[in-house]
Protein backbone atom coordinates (compact mmCIF):
# COMPACT_ATOMS: atom_id res chain seq x y z
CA UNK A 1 0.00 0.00 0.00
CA UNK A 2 1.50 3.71 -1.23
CA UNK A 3 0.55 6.45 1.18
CA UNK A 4 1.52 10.11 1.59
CA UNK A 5 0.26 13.17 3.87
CA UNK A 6 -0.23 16.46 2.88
CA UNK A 7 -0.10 18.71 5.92
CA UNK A 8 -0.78 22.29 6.34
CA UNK A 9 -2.31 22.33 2.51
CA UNK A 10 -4.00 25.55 1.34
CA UNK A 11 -6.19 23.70 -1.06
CA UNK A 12 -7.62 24.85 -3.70
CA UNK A 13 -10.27 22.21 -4.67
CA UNK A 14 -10.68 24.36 -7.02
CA UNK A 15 -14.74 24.99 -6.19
CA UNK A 16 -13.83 26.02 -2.94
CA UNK A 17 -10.49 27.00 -1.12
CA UNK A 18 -9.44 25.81 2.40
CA UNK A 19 -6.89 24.40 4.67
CA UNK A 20 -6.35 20.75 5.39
CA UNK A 21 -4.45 17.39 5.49
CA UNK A 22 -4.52 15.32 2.95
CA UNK A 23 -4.21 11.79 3.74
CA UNK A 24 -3.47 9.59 0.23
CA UNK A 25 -3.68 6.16 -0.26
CA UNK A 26 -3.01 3.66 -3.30
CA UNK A 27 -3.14 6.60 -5.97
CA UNK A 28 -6.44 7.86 -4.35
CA UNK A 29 -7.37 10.89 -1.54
CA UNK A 30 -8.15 8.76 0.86
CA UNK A 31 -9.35 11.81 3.25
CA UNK A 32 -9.00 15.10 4.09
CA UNK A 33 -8.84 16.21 7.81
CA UNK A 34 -8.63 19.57 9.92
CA UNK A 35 -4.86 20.52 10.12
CA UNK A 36 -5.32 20.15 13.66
CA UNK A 37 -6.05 16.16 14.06
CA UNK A 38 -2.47 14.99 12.09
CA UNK A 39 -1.44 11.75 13.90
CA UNK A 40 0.73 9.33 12.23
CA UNK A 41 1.87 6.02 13.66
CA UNK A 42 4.06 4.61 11.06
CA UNK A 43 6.20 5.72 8.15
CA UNK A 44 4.02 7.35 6.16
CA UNK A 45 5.81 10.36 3.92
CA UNK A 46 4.72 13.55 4.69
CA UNK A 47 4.81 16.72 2.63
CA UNK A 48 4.67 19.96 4.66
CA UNK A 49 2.27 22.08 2.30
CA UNK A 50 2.82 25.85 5.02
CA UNK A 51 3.99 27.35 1.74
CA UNK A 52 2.33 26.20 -0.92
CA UNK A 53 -1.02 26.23 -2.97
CA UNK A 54 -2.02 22.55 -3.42
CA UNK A 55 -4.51 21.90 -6.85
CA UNK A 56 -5.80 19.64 -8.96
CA UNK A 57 -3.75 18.41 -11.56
CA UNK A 58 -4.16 20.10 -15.08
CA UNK A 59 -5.64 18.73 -17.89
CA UNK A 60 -4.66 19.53 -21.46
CA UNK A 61 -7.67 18.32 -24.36
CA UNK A 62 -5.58 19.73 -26.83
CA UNK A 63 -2.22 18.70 -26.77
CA UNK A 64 -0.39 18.04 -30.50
CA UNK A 65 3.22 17.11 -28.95
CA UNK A 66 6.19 19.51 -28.26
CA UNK A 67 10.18 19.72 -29.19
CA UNK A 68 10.41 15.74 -27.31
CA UNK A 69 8.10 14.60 -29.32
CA UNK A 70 5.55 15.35 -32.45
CA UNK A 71 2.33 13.50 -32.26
CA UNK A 72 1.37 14.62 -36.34
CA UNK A 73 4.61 12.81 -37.46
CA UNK A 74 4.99 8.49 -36.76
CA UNK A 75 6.17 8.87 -33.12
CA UNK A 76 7.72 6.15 -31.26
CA UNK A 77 7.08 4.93 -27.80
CA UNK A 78 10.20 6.36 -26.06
CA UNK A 79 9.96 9.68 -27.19
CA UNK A 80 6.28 9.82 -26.15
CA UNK A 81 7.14 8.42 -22.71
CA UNK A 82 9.62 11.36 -22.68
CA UNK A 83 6.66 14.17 -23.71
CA UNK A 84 4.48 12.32 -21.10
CA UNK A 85 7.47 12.80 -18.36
CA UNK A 86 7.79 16.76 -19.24
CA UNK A 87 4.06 17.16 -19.43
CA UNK A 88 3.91 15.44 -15.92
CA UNK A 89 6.78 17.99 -14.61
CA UNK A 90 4.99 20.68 -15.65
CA UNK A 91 2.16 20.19 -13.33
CA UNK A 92 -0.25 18.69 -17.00
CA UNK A 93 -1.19 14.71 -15.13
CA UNK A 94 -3.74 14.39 -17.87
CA UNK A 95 -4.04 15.14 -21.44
CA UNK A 96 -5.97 14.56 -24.86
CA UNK A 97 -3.02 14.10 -27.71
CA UNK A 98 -4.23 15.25 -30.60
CA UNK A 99 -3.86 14.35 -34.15
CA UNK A 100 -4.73 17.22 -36.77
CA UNK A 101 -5.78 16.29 -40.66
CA UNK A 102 -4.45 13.67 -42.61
CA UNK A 103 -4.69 10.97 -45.15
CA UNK A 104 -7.10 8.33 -43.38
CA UNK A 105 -4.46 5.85 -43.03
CA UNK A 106 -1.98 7.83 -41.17
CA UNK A 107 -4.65 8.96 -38.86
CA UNK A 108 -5.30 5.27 -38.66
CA UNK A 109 -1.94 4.43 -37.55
CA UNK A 110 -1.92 7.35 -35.72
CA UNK A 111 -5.30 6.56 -33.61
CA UNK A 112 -3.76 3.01 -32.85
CA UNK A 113 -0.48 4.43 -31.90
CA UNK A 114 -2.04 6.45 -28.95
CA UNK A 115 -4.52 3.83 -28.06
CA UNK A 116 -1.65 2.20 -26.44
CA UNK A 117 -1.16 4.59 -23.68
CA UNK A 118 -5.02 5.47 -23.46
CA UNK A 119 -6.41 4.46 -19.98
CA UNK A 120 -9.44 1.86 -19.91
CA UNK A 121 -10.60 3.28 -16.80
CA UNK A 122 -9.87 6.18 -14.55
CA UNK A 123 -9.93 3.55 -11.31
CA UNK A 124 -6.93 1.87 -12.42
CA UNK A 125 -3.89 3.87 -13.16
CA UNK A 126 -1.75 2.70 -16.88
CA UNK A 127 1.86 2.78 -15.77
CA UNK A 128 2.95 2.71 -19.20
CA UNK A 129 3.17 6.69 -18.85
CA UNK A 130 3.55 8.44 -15.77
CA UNK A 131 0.53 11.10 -16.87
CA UNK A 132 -3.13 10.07 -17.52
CA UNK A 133 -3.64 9.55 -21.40
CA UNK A 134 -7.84 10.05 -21.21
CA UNK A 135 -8.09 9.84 -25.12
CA UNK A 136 -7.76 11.41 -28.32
CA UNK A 137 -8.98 14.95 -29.94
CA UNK A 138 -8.85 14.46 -33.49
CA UNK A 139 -8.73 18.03 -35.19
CA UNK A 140 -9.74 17.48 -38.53
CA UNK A 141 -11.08 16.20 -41.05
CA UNK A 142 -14.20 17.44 -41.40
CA UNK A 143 -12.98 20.83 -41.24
CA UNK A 144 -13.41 23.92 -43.10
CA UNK A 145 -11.11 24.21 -46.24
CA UNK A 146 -10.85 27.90 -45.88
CA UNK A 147 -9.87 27.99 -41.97
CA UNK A 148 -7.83 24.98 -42.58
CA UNK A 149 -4.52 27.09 -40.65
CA UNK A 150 -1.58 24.73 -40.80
CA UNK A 151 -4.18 21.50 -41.77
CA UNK A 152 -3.19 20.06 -45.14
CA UNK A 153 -5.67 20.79 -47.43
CA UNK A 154 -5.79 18.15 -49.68
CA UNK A 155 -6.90 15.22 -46.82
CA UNK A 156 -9.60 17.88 -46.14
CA UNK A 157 -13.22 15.77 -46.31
CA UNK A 158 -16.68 16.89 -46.10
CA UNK A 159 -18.17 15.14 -42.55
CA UNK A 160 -18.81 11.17 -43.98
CA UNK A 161 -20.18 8.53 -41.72
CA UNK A 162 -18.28 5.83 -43.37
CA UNK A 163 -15.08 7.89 -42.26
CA UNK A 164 -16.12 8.97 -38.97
CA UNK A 165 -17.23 5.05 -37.95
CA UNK A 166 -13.62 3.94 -39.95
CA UNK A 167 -12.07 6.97 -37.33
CA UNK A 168 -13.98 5.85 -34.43
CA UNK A 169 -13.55 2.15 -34.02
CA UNK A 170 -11.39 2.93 -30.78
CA UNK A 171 -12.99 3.53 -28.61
CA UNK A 172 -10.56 6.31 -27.24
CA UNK A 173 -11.40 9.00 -29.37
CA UNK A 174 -13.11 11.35 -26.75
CA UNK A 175 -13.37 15.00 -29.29
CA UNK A 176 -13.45 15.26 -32.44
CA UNK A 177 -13.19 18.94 -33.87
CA UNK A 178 -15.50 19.80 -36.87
CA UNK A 179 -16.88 22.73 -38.91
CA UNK A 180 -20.64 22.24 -38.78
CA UNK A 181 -21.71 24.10 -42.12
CA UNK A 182 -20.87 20.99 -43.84
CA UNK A 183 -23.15 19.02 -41.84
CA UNK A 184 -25.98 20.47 -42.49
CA UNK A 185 -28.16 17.20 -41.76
CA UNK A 186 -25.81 16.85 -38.43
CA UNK A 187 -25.91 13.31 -39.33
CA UNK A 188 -22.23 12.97 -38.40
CA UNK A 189 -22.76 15.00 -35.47
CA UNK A 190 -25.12 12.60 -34.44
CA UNK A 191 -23.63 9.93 -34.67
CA UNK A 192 -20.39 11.12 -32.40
CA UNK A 193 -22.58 12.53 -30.10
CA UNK A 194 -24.34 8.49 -30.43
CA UNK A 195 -20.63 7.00 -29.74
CA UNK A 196 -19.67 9.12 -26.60
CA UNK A 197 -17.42 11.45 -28.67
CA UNK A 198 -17.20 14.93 -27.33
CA UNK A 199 -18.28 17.68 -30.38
CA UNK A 200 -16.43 20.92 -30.89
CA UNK A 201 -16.63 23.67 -33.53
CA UNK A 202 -13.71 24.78 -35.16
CA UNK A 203 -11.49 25.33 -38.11
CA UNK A 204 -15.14 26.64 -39.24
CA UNK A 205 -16.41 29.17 -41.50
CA UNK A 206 -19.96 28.46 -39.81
CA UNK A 207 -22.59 31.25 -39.61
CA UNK A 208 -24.77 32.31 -36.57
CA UNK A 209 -27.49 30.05 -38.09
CA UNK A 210 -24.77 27.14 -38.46
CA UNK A 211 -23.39 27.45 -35.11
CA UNK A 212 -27.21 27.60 -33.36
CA UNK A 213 -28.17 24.80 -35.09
CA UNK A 214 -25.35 22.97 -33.91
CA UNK A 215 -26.11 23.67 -29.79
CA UNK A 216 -28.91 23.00 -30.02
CA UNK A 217 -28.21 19.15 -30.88
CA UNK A 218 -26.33 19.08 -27.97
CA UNK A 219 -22.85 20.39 -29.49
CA UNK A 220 -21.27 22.31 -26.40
CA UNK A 221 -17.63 22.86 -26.87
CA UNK A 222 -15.79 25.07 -29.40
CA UNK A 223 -12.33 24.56 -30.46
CA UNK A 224 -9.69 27.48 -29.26
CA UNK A 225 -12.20 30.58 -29.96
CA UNK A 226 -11.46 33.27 -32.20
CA UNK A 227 -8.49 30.96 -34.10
CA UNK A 228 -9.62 29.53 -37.70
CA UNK A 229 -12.71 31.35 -37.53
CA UNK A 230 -14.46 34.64 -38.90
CA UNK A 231 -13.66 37.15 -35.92
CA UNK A 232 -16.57 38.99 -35.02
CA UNK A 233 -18.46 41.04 -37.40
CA UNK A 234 -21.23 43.22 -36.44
CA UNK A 235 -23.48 42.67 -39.36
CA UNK A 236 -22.47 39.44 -39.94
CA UNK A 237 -22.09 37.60 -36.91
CA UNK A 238 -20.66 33.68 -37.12
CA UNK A 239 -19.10 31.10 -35.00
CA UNK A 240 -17.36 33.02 -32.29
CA UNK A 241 -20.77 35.55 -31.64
CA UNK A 242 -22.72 32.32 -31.33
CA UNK A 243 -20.74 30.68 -28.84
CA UNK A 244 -20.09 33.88 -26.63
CA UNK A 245 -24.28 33.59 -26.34
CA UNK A 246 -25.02 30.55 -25.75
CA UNK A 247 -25.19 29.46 -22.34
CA UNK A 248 -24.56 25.95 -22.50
CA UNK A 249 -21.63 26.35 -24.63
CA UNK A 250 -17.93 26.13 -23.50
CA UNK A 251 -15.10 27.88 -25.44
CA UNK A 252 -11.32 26.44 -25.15
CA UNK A 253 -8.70 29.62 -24.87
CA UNK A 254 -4.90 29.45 -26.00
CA UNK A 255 -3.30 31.73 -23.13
CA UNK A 256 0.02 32.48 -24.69
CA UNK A 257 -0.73 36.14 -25.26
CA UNK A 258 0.01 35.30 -28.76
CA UNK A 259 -3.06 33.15 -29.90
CA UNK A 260 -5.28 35.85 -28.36
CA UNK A 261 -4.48 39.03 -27.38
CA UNK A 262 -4.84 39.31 -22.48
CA UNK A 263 -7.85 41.80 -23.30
CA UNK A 264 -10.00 39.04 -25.68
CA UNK A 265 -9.53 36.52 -22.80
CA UNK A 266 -10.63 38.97 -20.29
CA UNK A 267 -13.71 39.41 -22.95
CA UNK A 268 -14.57 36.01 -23.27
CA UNK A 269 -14.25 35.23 -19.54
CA UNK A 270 -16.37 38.12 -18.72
CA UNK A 271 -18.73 37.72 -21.62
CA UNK A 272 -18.95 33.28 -20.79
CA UNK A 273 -18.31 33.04 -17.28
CA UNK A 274 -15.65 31.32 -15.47
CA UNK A 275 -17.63 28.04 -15.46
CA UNK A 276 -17.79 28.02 -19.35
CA UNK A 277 -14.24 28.51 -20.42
CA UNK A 278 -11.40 25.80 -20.22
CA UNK A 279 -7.47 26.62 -21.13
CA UNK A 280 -5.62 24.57 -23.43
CA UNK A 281 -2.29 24.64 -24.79
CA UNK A 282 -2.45 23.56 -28.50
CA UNK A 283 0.72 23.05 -28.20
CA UNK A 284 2.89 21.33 -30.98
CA UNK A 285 6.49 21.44 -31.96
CA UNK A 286 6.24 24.12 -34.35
CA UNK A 287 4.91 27.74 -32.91
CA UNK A 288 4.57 29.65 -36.25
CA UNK A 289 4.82 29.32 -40.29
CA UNK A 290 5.13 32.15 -42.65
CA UNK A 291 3.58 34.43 -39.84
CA UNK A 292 0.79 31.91 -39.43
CA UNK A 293 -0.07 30.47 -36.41
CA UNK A 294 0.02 26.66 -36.01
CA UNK A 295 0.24 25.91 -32.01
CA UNK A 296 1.85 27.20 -28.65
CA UNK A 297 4.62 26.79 -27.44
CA UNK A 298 3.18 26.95 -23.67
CA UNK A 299 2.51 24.78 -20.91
CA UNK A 300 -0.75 24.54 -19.20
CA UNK A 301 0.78 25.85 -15.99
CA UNK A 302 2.45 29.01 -18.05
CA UNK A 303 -1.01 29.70 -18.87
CA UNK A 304 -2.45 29.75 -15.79
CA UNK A 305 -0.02 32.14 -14.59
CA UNK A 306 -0.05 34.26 -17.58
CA UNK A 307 -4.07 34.76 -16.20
CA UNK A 308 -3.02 35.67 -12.60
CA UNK A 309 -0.43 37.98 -14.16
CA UNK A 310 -2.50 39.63 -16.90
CA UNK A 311 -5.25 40.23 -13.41
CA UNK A 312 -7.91 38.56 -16.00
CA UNK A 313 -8.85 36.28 -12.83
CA UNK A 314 -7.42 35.07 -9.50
CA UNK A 315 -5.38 32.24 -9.03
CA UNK A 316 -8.58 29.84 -7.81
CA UNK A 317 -10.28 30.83 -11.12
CA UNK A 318 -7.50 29.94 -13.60
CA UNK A 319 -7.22 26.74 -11.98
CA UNK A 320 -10.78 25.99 -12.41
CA UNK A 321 -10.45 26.72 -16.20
CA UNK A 322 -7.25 24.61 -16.43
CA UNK A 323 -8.67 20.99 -14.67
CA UNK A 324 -12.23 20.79 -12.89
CA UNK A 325 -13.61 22.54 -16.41
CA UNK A 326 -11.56 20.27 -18.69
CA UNK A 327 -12.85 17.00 -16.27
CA UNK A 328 -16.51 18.06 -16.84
CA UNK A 329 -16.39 18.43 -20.46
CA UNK A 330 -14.93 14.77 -20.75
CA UNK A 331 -17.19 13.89 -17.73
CA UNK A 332 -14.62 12.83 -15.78
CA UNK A 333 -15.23 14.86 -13.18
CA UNK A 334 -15.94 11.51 -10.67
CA UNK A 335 -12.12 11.06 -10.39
CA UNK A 336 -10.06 14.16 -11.58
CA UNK A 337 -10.26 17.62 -12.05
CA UNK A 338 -11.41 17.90 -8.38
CA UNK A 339 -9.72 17.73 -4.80
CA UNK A 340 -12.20 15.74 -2.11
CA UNK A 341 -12.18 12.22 -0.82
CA UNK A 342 -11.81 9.01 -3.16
CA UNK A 343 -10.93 11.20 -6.46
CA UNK A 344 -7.72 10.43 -7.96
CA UNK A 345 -4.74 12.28 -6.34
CA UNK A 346 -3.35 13.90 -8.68
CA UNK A 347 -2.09 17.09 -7.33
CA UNK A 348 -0.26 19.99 -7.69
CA UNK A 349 1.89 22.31 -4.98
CA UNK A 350 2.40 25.50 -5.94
CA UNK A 351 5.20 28.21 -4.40
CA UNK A 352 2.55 30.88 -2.67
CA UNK A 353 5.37 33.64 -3.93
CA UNK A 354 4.90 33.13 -7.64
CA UNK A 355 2.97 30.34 -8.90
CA UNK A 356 6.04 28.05 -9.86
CA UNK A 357 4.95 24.45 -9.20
CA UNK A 358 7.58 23.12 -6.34
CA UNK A 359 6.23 19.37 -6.66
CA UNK A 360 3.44 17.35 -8.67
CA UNK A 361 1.79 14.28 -7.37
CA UNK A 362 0.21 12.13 -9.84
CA UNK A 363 -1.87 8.63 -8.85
CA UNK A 364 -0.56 9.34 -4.94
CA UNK A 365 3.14 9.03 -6.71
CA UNK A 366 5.27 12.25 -6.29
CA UNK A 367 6.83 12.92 -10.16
């Protein structure tokens, strides 16, 4: 049996904030107690927390590999264990990789490649990785040929069920990104939303009507806002006015300060509330191309401090938007994303001086 105590935490759960020991058994929280009413009668670690901010661990859906590793290329398993081992450092103990447009064969190989590391079940950890794999976002292909960014055009399709069931025969896939004007009968929608595949708009030239049509099938998720889309026109509103009103609708944000400018993020936070707005990295090996933009070069945690730092939100906030928000749009939220008894520990201490992660806990296991 693994165990470990965290004393004196300032947790940030991150619904609520208070201060407590954690007691953490076989990968779980096993409890959490006054900081008062410590006693330990064998050899149990212990972690003194006085200084730091303990969190959830992040979660990354959109993840496309970084300088260790490139997930669009043919990786192979021991640079991926190395990407998984950085990620984990960095405070990100689950992630979606993600695999942008291609011919069907590569994604193929591709889909079956990453299947390897996915986990079958949050209750029992896959120590083939030292991070949680929770799936696969597939970015593409049913995206829009004319917000394709840095997607090759030419394995561009129109949304095809024979494709998407060919695509889908893991059962890891857990988003799929799509532009729904070419759609129209939703009929591939459907059928992901049919499969347990998670829905998001983007790479789309879709119009108000598109987008509307979209929600309200149940689509709730849109694919970093404001990037390969029509920005905001006021006679011609598209995509990005449609998901800043709908309620039920949760926008992903690239917080590198270079995807979206600090005062659009305020915007959207303000405009969506913090409960409908998740961070993600997009991060791939490449930042730029020709002055284009094709992913960050970020990590999750760099984001949420780039938040605190920009005063778009406290500390609390930015962590919600970085792991309980990322759990609940995966509905996951039963064992991560979330500090309380019997969720997973995977955990986070943060320096209290300036946000710079001191130690990261993943499956009760300190990384």
């Amino acid at each position: 049996m693994s165990r470990l105590i965290l004393k004196n935490a300032q947790v940030i759960s991150p619904i609520e904030e208070f201060k407590a020991n954690l007691l953490i058994s076989d990968g779980f929280i096993q409890s959490i107690e006054p900081v008062n009413s410590l006693t330990v009668s064998d050899n149990t670690p212990i972690i003194d927390c006085e200084n730091f901010y303990v969190t959830p661990g992040l979660i990354d859906l959109q993840f496309n590999g970084n300088n260790i590793c490139n997930l669009w290329t043919k990786p192979n398993q021991a640079d991926f264990v190395r990407m998984c081992e950085d990620l984990a450092r960095n405070g990100c103990t689950s992630f979606l990789p993600t695999l942008i447009t291609d011919e069907i064969t590569n994604l193929e190989q591709g889909i079956n490649f990453l299947a390897l590391y996915c986990l079958d079940s949050l209750k029992v950890f896959n120590d083939k990785v030292c991070n949680r794999v929770l799936g696969i976002h597939l970015e593409g292909p049913f995206i829009s040929i004319d917000r394709c960014g840095v997607h090759p055009r030419e394995f561009i399709l129109k949304p095809s069920l024979n494709i998407a069931q060919r695509l889908c025969q893991q059962a890891n896939i857990k988003i799929m990104t799509i532009a729904c004007e070419n759609d129209p009968e939703l009929s591939v929608t459907k059928f992901l939303q049919s499969i347990g595949v998670t829905v998001s708009l983007g790479h789309s030239n879709a119009s108000l009507a598109d987008a509307n049509l979209a929600f309200s099938h149940g689509v709730n998720l849109v694919t970093h806002l404001f990037n390969a889309m029509p920005s905001i026109h006021h006679r011609n509103p598209g995509l990005v006015t449609a998901a800043l009103l709908a309620q039920n609708v949760t926008c992903a944000l690239i917080p590198d300060g270079l995807h979206l400018d600090k005062n659009i993020i305020k915007l959207v936070i303000k405009t969506k509330g913090i409960n409908n707005v998740i961070l993600v990295t997009d991060c791939a090996t490449v930042g730029t191309s020709g002055g284009g933009l094709v992913g960050s070069s970020i990590t999750l945690s760099q984001g949420v401090r780039n938040l605190v730092e920009w005063n778009i939100c406290s500390f609390q906030q930015a962590i919600m938007m970085a792991s309980y928000n990322c759990a609940r749009v995966l509905n996951n939220l039963d064992y991560i994303g979330v500090i309380a008894q019997d969720k997973c520990a995977d955990l986070i201490l943060w320096d209290k001086t300036n946000l710079e992660i001191k130690t990261v806990v993943i499956n009760g296991q300190i990384v």
